[in-house]
N, C-alpha and C. Protein backbone atom coordinates (compact mmCIF):
# COMPACT_ATOMS: atom_id res chain seq x y z
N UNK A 1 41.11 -16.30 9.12
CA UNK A 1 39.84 -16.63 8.52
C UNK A 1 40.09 -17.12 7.10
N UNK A 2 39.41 -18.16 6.62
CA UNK A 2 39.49 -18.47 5.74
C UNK A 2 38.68 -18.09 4.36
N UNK A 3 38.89 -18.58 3.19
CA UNK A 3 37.89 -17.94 2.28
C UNK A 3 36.13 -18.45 2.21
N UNK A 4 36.21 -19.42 2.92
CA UNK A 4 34.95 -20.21 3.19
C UNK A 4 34.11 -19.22 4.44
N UNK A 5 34.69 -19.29 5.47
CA UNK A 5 34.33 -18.13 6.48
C UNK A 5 33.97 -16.80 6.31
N UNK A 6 34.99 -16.16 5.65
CA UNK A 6 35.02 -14.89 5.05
C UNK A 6 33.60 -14.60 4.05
N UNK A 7 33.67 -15.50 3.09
CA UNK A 7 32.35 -15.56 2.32
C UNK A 7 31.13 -15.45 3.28
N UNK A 8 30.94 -16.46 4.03
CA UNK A 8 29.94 -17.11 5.06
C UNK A 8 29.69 -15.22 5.78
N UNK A 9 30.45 -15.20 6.28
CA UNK A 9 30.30 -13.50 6.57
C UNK A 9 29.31 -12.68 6.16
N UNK A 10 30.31 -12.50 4.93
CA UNK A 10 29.57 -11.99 4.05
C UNK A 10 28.38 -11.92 3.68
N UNK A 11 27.71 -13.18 3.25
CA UNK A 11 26.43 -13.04 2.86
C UNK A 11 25.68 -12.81 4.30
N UNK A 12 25.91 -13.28 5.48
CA UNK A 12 25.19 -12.67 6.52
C UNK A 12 25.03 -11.64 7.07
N UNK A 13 26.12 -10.57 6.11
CA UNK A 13 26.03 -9.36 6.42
C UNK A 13 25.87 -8.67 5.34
N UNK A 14 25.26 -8.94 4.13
CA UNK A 14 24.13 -8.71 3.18
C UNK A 14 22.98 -8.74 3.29
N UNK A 15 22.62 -10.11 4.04
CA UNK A 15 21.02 -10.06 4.44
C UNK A 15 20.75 -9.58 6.27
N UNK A 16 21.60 -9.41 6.96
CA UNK A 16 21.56 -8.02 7.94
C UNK A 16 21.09 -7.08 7.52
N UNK A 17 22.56 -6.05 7.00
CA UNK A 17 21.99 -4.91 7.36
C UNK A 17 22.33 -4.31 5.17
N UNK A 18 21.87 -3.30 5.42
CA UNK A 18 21.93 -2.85 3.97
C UNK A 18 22.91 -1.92 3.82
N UNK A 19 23.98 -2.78 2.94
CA UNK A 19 24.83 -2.58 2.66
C UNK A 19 25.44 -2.06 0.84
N UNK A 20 25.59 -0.65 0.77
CA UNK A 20 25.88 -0.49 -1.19
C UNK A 20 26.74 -0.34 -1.74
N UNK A 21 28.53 -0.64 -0.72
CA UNK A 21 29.13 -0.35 -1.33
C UNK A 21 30.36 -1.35 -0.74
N UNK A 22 31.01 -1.40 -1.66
CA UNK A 22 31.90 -3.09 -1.15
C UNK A 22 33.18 -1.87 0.36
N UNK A 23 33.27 -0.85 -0.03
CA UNK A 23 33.32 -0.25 1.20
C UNK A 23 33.06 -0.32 2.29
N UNK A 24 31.57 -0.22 2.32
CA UNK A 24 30.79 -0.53 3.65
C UNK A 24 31.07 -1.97 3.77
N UNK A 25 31.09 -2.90 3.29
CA UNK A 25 30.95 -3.97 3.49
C UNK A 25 32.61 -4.85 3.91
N UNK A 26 33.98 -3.79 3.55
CA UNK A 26 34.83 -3.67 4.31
C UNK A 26 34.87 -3.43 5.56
N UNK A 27 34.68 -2.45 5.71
CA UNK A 27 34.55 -1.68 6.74
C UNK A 27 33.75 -2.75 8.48
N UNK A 28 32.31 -2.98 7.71
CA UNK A 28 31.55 -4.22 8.96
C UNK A 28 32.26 -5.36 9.16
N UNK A 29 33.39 -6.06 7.88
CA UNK A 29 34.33 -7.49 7.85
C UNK A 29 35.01 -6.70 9.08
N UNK A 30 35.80 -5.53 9.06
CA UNK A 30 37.24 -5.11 9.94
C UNK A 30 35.91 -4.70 11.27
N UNK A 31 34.86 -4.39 11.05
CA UNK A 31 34.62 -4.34 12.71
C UNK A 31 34.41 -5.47 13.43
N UNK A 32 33.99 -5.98 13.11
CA UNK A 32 34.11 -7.87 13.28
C UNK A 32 35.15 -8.68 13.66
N UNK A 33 36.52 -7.74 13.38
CA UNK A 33 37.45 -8.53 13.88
C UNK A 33 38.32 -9.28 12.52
N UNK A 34 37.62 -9.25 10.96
CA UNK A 34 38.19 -9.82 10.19
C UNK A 34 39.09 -8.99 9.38
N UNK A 35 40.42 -9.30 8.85
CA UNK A 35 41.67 -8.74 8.18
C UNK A 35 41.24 -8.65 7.07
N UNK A 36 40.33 -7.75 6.41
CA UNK A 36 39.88 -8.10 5.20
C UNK A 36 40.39 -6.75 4.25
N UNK A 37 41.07 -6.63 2.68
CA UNK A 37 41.14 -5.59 1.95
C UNK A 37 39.72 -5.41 0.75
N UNK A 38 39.91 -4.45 0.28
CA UNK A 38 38.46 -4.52 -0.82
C UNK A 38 38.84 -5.38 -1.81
N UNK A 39 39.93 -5.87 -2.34
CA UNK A 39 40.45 -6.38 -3.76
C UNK A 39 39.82 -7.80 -2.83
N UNK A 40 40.24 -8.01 -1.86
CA UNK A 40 39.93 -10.03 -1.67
C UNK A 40 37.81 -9.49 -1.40
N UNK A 41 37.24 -8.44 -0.79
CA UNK A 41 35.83 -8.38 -0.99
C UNK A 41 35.49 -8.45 -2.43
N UNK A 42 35.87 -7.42 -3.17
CA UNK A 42 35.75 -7.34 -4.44
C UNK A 42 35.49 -8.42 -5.53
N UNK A 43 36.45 -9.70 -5.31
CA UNK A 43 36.65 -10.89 -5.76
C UNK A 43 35.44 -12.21 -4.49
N UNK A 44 35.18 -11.88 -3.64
CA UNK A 44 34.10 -12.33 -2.88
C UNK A 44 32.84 -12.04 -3.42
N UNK A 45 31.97 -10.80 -3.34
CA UNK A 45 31.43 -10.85 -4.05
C UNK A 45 30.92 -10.95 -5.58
N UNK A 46 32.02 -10.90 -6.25
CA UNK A 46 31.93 -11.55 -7.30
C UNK A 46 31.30 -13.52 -7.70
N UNK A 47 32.07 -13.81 -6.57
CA UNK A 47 32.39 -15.45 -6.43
C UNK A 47 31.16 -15.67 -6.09
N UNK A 48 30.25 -15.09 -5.13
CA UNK A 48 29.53 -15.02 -4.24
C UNK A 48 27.90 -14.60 -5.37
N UNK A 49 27.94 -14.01 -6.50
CA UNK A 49 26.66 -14.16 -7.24
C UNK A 49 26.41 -12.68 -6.67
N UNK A 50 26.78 -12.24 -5.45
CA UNK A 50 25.73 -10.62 -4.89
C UNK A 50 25.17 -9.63 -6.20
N UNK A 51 24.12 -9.92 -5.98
CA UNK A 51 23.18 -8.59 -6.81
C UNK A 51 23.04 -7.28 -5.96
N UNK A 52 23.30 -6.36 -6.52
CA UNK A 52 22.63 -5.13 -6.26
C UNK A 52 20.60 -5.21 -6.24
N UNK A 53 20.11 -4.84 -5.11
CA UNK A 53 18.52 -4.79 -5.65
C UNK A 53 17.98 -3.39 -4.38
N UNK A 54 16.91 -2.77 -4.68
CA UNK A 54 16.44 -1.61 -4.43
C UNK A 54 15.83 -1.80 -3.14
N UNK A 55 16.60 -1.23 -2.00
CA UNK A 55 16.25 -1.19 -0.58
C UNK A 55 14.42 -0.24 -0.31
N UNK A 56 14.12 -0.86 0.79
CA UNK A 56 12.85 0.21 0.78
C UNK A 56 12.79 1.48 0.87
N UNK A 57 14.37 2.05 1.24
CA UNK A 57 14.61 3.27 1.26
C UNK A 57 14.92 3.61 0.00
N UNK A 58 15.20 3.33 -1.29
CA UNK A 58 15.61 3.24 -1.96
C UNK A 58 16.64 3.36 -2.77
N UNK A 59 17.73 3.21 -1.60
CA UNK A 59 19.11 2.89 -2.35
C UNK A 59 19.24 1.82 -2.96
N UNK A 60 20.45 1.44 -3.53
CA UNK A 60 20.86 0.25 -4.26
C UNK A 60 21.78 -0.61 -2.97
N UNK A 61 21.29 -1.66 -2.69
CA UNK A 61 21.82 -2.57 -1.62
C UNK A 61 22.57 -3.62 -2.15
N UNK A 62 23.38 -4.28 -1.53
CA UNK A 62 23.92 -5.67 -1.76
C UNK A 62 23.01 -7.25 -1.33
N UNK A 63 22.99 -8.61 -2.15
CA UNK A 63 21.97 -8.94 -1.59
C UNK A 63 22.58 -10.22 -1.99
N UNK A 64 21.78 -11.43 -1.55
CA UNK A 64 22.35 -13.24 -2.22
C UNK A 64 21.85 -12.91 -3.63
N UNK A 65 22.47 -13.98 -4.48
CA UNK A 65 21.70 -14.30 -5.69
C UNK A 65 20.42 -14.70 -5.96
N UNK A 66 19.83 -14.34 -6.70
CA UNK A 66 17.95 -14.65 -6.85
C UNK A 66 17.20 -13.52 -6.15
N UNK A 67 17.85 -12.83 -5.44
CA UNK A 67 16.97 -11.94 -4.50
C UNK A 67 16.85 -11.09 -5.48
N UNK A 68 17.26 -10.37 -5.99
CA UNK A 68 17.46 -9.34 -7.60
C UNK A 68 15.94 -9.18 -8.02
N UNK A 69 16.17 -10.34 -8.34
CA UNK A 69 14.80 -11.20 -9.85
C UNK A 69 13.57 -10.60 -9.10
N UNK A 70 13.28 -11.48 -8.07
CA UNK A 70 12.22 -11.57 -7.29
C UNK A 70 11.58 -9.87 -6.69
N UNK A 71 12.51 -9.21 -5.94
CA UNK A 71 12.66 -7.97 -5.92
C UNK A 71 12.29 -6.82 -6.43
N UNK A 72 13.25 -7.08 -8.02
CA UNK A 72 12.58 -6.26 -8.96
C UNK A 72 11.15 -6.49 -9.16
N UNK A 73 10.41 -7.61 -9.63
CA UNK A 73 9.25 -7.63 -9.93
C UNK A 73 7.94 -7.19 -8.96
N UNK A 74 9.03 -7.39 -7.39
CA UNK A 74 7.59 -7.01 -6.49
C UNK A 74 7.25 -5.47 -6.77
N UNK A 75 8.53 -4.69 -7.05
CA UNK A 75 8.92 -3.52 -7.23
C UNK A 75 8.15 -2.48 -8.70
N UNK A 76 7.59 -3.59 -9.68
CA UNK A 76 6.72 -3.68 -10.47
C UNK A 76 5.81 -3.42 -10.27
N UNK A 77 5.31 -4.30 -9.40
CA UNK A 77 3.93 -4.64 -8.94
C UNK A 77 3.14 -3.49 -8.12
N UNK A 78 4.16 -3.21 -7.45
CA UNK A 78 3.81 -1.71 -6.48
C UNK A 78 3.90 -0.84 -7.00
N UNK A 79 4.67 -0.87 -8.11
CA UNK A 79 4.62 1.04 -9.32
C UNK A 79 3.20 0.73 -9.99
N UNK A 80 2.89 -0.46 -10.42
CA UNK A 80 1.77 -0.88 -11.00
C UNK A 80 0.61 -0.54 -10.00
N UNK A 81 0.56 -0.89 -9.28
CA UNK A 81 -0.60 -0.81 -8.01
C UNK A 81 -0.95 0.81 -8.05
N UNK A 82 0.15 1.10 -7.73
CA UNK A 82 0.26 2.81 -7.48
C UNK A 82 -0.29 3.93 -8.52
N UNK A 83 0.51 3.44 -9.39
CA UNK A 83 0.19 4.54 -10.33
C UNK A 83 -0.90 4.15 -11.83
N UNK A 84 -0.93 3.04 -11.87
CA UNK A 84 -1.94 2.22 -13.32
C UNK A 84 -3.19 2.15 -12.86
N UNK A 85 -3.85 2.68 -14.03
CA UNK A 85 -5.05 2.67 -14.26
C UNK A 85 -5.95 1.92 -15.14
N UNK A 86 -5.22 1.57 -15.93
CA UNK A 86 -5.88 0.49 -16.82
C UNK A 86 -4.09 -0.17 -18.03
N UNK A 87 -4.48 -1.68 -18.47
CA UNK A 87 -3.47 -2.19 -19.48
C UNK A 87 -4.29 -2.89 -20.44
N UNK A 88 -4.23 -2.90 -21.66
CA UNK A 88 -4.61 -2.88 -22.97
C UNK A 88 -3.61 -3.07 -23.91
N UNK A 89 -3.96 -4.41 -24.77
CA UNK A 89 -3.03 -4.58 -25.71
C UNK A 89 -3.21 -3.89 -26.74
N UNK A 90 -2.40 -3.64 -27.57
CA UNK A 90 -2.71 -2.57 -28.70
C UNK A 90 -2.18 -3.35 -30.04
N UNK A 91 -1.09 -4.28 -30.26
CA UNK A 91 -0.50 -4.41 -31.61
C UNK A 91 0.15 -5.85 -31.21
N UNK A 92 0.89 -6.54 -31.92
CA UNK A 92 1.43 -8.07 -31.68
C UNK A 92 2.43 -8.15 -30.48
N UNK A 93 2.87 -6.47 -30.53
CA UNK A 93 3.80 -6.21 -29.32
C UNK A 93 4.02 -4.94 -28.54
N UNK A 94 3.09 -4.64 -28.29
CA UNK A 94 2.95 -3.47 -28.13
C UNK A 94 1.66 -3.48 -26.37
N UNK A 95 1.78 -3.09 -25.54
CA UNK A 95 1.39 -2.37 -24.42
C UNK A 95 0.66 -1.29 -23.85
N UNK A 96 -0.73 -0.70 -23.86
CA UNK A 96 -0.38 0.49 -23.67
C UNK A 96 -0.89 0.42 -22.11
N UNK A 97 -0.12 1.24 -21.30
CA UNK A 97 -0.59 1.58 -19.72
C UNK A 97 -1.16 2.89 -19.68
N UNK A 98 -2.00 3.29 -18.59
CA UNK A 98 -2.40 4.12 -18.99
C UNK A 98 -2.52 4.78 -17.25
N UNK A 99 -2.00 6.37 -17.22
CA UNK A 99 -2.00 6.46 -15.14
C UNK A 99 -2.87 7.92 -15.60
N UNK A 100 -3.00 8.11 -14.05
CA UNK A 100 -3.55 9.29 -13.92
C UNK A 100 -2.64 10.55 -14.67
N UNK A 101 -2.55 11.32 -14.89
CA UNK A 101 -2.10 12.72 -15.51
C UNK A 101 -0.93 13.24 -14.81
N UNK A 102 0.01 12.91 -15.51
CA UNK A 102 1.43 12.92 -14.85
C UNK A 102 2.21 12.08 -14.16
N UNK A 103 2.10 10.23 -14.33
CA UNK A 103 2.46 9.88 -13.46
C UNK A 103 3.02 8.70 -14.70
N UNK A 104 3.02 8.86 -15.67
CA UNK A 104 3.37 7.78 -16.65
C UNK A 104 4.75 7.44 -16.34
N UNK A 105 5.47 8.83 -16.43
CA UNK A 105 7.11 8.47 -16.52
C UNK A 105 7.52 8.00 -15.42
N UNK A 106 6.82 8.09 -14.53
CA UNK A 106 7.13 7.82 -13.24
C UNK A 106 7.35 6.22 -13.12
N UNK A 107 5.91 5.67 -13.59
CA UNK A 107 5.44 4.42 -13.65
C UNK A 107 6.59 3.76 -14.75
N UNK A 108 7.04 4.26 -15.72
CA UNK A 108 7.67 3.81 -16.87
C UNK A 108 9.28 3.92 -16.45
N UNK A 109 9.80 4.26 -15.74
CA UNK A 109 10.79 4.09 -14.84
C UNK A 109 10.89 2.93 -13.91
N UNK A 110 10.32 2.96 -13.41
CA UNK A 110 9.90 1.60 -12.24
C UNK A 110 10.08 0.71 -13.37
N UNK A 111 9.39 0.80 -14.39
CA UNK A 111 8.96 -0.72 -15.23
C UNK A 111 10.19 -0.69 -15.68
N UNK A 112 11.19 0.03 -16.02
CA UNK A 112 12.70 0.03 -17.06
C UNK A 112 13.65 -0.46 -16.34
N UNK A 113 13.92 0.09 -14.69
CA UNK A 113 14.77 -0.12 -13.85
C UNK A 113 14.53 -1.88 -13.24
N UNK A 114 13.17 -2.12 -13.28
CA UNK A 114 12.39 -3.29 -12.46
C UNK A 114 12.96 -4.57 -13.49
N UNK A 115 13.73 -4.33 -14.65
CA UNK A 115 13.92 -5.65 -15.64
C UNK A 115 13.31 -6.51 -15.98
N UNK A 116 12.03 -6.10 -16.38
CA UNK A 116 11.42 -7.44 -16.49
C UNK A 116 11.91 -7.97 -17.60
N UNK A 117 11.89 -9.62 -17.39
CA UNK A 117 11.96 -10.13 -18.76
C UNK A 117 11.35 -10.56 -19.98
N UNK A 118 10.19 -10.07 -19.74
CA UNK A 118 9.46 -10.24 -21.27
C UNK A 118 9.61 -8.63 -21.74
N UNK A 119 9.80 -7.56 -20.89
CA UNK A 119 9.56 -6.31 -21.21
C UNK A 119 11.39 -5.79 -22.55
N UNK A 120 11.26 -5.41 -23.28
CA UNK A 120 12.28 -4.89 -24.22
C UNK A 120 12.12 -3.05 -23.50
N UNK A 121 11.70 -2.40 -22.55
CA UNK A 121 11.04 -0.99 -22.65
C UNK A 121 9.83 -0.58 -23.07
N UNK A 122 9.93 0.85 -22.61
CA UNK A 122 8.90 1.47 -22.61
C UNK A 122 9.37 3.19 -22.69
N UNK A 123 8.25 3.62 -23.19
CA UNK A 123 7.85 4.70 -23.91
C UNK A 123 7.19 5.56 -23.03
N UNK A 124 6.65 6.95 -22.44
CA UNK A 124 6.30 7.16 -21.53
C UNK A 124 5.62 9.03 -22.05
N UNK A 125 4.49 9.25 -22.15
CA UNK A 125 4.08 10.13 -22.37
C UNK A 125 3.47 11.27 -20.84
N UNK A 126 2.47 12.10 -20.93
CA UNK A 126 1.82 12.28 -19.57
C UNK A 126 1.40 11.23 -18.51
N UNK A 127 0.12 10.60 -19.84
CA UNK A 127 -0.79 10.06 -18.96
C UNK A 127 -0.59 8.48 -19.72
N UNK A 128 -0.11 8.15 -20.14
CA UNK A 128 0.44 6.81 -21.33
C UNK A 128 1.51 6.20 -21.26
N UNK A 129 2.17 4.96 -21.38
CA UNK A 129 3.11 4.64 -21.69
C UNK A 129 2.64 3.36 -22.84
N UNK A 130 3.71 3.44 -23.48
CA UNK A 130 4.00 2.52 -24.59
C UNK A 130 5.26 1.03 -23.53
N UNK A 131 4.11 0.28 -23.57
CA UNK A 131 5.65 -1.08 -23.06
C UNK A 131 5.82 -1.91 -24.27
N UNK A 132 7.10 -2.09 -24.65
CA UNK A 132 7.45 -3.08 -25.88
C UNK A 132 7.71 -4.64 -25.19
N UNK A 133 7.15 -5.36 -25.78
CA UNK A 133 7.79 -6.62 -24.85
C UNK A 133 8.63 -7.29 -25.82
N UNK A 134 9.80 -7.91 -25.44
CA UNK A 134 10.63 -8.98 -25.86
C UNK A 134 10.13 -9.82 -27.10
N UNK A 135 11.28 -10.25 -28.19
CA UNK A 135 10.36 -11.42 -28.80
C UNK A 135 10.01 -12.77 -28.04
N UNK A 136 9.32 -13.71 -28.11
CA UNK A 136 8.66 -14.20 -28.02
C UNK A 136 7.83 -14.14 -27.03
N UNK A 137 7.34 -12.50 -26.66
CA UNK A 137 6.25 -12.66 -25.53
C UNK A 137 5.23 -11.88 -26.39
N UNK A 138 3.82 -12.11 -26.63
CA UNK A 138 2.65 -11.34 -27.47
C UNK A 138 2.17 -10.35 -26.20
N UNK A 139 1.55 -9.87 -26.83
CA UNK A 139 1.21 -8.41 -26.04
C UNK A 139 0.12 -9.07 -25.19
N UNK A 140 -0.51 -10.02 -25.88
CA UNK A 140 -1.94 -10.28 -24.66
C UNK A 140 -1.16 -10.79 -23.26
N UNK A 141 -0.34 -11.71 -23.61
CA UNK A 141 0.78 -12.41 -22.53
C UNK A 141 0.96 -11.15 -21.64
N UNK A 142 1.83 -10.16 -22.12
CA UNK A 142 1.94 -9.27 -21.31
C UNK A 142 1.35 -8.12 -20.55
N UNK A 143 0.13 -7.71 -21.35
CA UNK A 143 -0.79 -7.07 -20.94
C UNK A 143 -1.61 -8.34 -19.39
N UNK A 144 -1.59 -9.43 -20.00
CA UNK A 144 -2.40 -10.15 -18.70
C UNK A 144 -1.87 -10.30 -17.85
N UNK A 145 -0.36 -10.20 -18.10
CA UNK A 145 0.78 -10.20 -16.46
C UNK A 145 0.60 -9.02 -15.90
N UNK A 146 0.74 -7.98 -16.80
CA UNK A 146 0.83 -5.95 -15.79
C UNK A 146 -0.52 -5.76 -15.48
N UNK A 147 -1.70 -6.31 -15.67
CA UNK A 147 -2.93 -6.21 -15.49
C UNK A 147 -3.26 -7.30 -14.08
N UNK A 148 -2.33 -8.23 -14.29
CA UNK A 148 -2.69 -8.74 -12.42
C UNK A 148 -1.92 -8.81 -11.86
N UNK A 149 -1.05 -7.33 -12.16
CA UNK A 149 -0.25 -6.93 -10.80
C UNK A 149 -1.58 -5.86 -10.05
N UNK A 150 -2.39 -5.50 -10.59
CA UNK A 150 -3.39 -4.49 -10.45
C UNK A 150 -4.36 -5.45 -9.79
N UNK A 151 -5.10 -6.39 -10.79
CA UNK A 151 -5.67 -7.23 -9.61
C UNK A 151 -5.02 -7.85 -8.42
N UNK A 152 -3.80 -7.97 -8.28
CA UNK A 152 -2.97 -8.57 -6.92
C UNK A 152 -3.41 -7.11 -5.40
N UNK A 153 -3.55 -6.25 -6.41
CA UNK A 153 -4.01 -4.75 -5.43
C UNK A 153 -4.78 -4.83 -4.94
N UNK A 154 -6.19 -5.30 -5.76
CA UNK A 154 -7.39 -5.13 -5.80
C UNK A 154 -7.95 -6.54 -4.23
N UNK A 155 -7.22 -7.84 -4.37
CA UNK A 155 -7.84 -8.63 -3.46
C UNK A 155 -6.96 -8.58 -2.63
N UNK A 156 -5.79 -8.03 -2.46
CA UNK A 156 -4.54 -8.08 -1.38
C UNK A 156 -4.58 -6.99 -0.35
């Protein structure tokens, strides 16, 4: 097999089955029939762009490039759905979310792990979180993005 093949593999057995560890992903090459060690996977997925992104079970999976991005944010959207109750800008950069009583950190996790890119973090009290966004994003910008992940709830 060649390194063209081998790759080709690969990513079809990323978007199969869910796979988190270049182990496992040994392991399915040699049931397959392919002579493969982890140092030539290792250097495959590298070559190859594979992101790690958050299975529905919620492990950390192997995946193509771009799937990451996209992923994370749906992953947003559903902590948002779930647990937000209202978003309100407060200062030039500043966020505040606001969940039911005990569910902030929860929500403020999702938003830290989820990468967004206007988001710099967040702050996370009971029922509150503080989101900082990036420079050049203003808080209304961002308050109107985390606010229609909520309307995406509301007509979806």
């Amino acid at each position: 097999m060649n390194r063209r093949e081998r790759q080709a593999a690969i990513l079809r057995l990323v978007q199969d089955r869910d796979l988190s560890t270049q182990a496992a992903l040994v392991q399915e090459l040699q049931d397959e029939g392919h002579d493969v060690v982890q140092t030539t996977v290792s250097r495959d997925v590298a070559e190859l762009g594979l992101v790690k992104v958050r299975a529905p079970s919620g492990r950390l999976i192997y995946a193509p490039p771009g799937t990451g991005d996209a992923d994370r944010l749906r992953a947003i959207g559903a902590a948002m759905r779930r647990y937000a109750i209202g978003v309100q800008a407060a200062t030039s950069g500043l966020v505040v979310v606001t969940t039911p009583s005990g569910y902030a950190s929860a929500l403020a996790q999702a938003i830290d792990e989820g990468s967004h890119p206007s988001i710099a973090g967040t702050l996370a009290g009971d029922n509150t979180i503080f989101v900082a966004a990036k420079d050049g994003t203003t808080a209304h910008e961002l308050q109107a993005e985390l606010a229609a992940y909520l309307a995406d709830g509301v007509s979806g």
